[in-house]
Protein backbone atom coordinates (compact mmCIF):
# COMPACT_ATOMS: atom_id res chain seq x y z
CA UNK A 1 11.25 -9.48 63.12
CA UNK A 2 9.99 -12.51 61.52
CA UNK A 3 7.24 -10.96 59.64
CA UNK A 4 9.12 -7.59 58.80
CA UNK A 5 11.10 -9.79 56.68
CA UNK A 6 8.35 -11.68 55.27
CA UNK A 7 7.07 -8.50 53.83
CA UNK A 8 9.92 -7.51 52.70
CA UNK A 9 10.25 -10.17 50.61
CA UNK A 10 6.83 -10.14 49.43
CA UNK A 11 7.33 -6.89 48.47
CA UNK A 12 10.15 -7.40 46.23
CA UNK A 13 8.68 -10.30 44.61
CA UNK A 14 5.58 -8.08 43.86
CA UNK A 15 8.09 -5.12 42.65
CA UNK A 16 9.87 -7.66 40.13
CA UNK A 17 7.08 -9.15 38.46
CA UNK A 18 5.44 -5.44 38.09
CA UNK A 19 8.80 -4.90 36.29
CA UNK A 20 8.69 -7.83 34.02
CA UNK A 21 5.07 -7.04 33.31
CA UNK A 22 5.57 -3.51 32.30
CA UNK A 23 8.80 -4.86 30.15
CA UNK A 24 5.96 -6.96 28.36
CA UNK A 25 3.62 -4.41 28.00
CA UNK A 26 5.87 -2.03 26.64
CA UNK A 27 7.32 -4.57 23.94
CA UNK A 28 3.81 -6.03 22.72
CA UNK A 29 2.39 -3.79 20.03
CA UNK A 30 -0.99 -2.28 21.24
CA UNK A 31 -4.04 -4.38 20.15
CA UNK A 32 -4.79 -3.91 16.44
CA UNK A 33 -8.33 -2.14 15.72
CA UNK A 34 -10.06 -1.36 12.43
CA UNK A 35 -10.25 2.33 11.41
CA UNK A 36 -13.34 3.87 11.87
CA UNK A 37 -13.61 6.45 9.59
CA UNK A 38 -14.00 5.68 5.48
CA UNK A 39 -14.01 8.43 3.24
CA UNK A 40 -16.61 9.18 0.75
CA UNK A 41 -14.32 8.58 -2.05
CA UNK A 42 -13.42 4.85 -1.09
CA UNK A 43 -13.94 2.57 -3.39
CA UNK A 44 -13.89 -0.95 -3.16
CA UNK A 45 -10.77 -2.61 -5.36
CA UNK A 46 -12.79 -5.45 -6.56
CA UNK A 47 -16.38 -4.02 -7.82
CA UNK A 48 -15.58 0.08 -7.28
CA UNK A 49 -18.42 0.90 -5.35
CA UNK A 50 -18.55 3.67 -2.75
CA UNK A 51 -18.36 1.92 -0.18
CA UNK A 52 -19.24 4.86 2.55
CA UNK A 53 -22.62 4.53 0.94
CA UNK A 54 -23.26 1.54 2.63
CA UNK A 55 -21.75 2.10 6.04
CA UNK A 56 -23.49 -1.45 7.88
CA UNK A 57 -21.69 -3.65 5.30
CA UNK A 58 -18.41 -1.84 5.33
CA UNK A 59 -15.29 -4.95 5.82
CA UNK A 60 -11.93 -3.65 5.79
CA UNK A 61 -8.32 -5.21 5.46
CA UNK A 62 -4.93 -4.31 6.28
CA UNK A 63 -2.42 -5.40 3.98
CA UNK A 64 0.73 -6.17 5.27
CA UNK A 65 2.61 -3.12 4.07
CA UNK A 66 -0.42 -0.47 6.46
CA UNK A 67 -2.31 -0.18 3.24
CA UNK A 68 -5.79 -0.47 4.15
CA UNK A 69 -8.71 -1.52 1.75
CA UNK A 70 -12.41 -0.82 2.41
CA UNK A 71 -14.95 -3.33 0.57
CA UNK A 72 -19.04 -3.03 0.37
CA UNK A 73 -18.98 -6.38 1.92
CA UNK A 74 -17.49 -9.65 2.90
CA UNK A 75 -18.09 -11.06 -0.33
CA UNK A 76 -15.55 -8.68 -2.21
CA UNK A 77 -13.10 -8.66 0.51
CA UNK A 78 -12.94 -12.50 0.97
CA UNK A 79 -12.48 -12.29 -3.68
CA UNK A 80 -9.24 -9.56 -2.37
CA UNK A 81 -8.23 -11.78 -0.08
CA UNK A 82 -7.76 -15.05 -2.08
CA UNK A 83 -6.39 -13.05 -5.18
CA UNK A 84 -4.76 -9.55 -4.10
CA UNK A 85 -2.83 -9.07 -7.15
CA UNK A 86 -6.28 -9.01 -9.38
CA UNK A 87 -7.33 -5.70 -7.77
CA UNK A 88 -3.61 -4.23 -7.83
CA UNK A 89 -2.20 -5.27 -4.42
CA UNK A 90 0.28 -7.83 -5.90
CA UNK A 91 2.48 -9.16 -3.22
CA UNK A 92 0.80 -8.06 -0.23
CA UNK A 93 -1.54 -10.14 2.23
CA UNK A 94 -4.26 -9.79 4.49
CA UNK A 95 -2.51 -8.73 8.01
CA UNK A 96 -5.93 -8.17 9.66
CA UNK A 97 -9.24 -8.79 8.45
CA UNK A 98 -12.41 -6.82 10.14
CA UNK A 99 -16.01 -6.98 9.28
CA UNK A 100 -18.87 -5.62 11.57
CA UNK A 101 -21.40 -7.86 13.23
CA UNK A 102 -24.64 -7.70 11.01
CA UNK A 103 -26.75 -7.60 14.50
CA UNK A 104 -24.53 -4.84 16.49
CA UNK A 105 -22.49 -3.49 14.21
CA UNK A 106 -19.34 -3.21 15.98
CA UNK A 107 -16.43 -4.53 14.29
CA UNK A 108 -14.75 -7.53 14.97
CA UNK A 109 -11.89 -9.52 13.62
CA UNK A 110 -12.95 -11.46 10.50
CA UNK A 111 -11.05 -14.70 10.93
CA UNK A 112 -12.80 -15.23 14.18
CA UNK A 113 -16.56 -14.69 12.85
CA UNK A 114 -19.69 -17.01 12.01
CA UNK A 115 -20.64 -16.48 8.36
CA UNK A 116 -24.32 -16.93 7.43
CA UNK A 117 -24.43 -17.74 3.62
CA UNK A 118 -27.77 -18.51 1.45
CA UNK A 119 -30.34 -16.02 3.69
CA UNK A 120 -32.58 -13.78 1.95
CA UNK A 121 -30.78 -10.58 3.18
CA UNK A 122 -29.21 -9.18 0.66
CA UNK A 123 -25.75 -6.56 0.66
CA UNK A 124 -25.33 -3.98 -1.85
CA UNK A 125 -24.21 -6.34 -4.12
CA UNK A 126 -26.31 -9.40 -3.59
CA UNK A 127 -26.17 -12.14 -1.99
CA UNK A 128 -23.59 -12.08 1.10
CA UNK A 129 -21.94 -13.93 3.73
CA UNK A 130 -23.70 -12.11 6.89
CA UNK A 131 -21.01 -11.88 9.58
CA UNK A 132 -22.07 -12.64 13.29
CA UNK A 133 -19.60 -12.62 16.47
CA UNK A 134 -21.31 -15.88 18.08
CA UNK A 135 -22.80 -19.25 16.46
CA UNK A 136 -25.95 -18.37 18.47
CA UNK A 137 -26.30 -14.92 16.92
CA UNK A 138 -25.84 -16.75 13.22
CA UNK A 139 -27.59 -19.47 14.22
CA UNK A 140 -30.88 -17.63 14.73
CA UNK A 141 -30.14 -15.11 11.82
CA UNK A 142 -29.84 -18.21 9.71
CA UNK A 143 -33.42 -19.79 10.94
CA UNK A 144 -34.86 -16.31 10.79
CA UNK A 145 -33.73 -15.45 7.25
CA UNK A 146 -33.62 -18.94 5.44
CA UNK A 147 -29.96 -19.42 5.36
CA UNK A 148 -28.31 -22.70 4.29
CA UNK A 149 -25.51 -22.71 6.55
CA UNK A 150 -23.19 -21.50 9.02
CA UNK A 151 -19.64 -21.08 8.51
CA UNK A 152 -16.41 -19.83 9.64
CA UNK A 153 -13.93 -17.86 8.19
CA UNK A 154 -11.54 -20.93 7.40
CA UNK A 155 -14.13 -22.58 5.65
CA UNK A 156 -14.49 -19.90 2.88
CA UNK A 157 -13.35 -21.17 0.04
CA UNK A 158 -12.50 -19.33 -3.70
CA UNK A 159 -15.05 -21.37 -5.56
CA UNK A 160 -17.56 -20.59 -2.82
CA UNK A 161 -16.73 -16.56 -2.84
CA UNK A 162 -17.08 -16.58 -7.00
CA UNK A 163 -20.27 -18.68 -7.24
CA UNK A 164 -22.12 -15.91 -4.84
CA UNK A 165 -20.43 -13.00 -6.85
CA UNK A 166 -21.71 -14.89 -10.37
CA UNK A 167 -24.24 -12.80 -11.37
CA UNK A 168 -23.74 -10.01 -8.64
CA UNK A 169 -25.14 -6.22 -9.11
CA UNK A 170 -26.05 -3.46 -7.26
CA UNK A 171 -28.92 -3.06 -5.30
């Protein structure tokens, strides 16, 4: 009798939390992702290049009205970012930031990336900050490809973004 009720209990405890999980599941918002697809007549707002001509350096940003913005690389989003209302977003923000792992290429969410700056890989505009998803992954890129450092997203700083576009052009 004992143990009937034992697992009856058990059972009800394991009933409520399933409710209160699904409650939770239901009211969190489903895990952002980057869109995949870019047409080939986006442009990036801060130099106009086609940026679907360059598909491994795509970076992309939504803006916290949905607008998205597509960018030929980190470099000109990061410019965006700091100073929307120069390339006609005035008033919005950066919601979500994604760039794609310069290794892999699968996206991942810019703010949490390792940023190699200074190597002698070049994006379509220059020089760029090469985006990683580990510190080991830009860690050896950096070694490999004479880079001056690694950094992270929070240590990207306006004067740093303008000194690397000073002098930028296409490639």
């Amino acid at each position: 009798m004992l143990s009937i009720f034992i697992k009856k209990s058990f059972m009800r405890k394991h009933a409520l939390f399933a409710c209160v999980a699904s409650f939770f599941l239901m009211a969190t918002p489903l895990l952002a992702q980057p869109n995949k697809e870019t047409s080939p007549q986006e442009r990036c707002p801060v130099c106009g290049m086609f940026v679907a001509k360059y598909p491994d350096w795509i970076t992309q940003v939504c803006l916290n009205n949905g607008t998205v913005k597509f960018f030929d690389g980190v470099k000109d989003m990061m410019a965006f970012s700091f100073d929307p209302a120069s390339f006609g977003a005035s008033g919005q923000k950066a919601q979500e930031i994604w760039v794609k792992d310069y290794y892999t290429l699968t996206w991942l969410d810019g703010r949490s990336a390792w940023y190699v700056i200074g190597s002698n890989v070049y994006g379509p505009m220059g020089h760029e900050f090469i985006p990683f998803s580990s510190a080991a992954a830009a860690e050896s890129f950096r070694k490999d490809h004479s880079g001056t450092k690694v950094v992270r997203f929070d240590e990207i700083t306006e004067p740093l973004v303008q000194s690397m576009r000073h002098g930028q052009k296409m490639r």
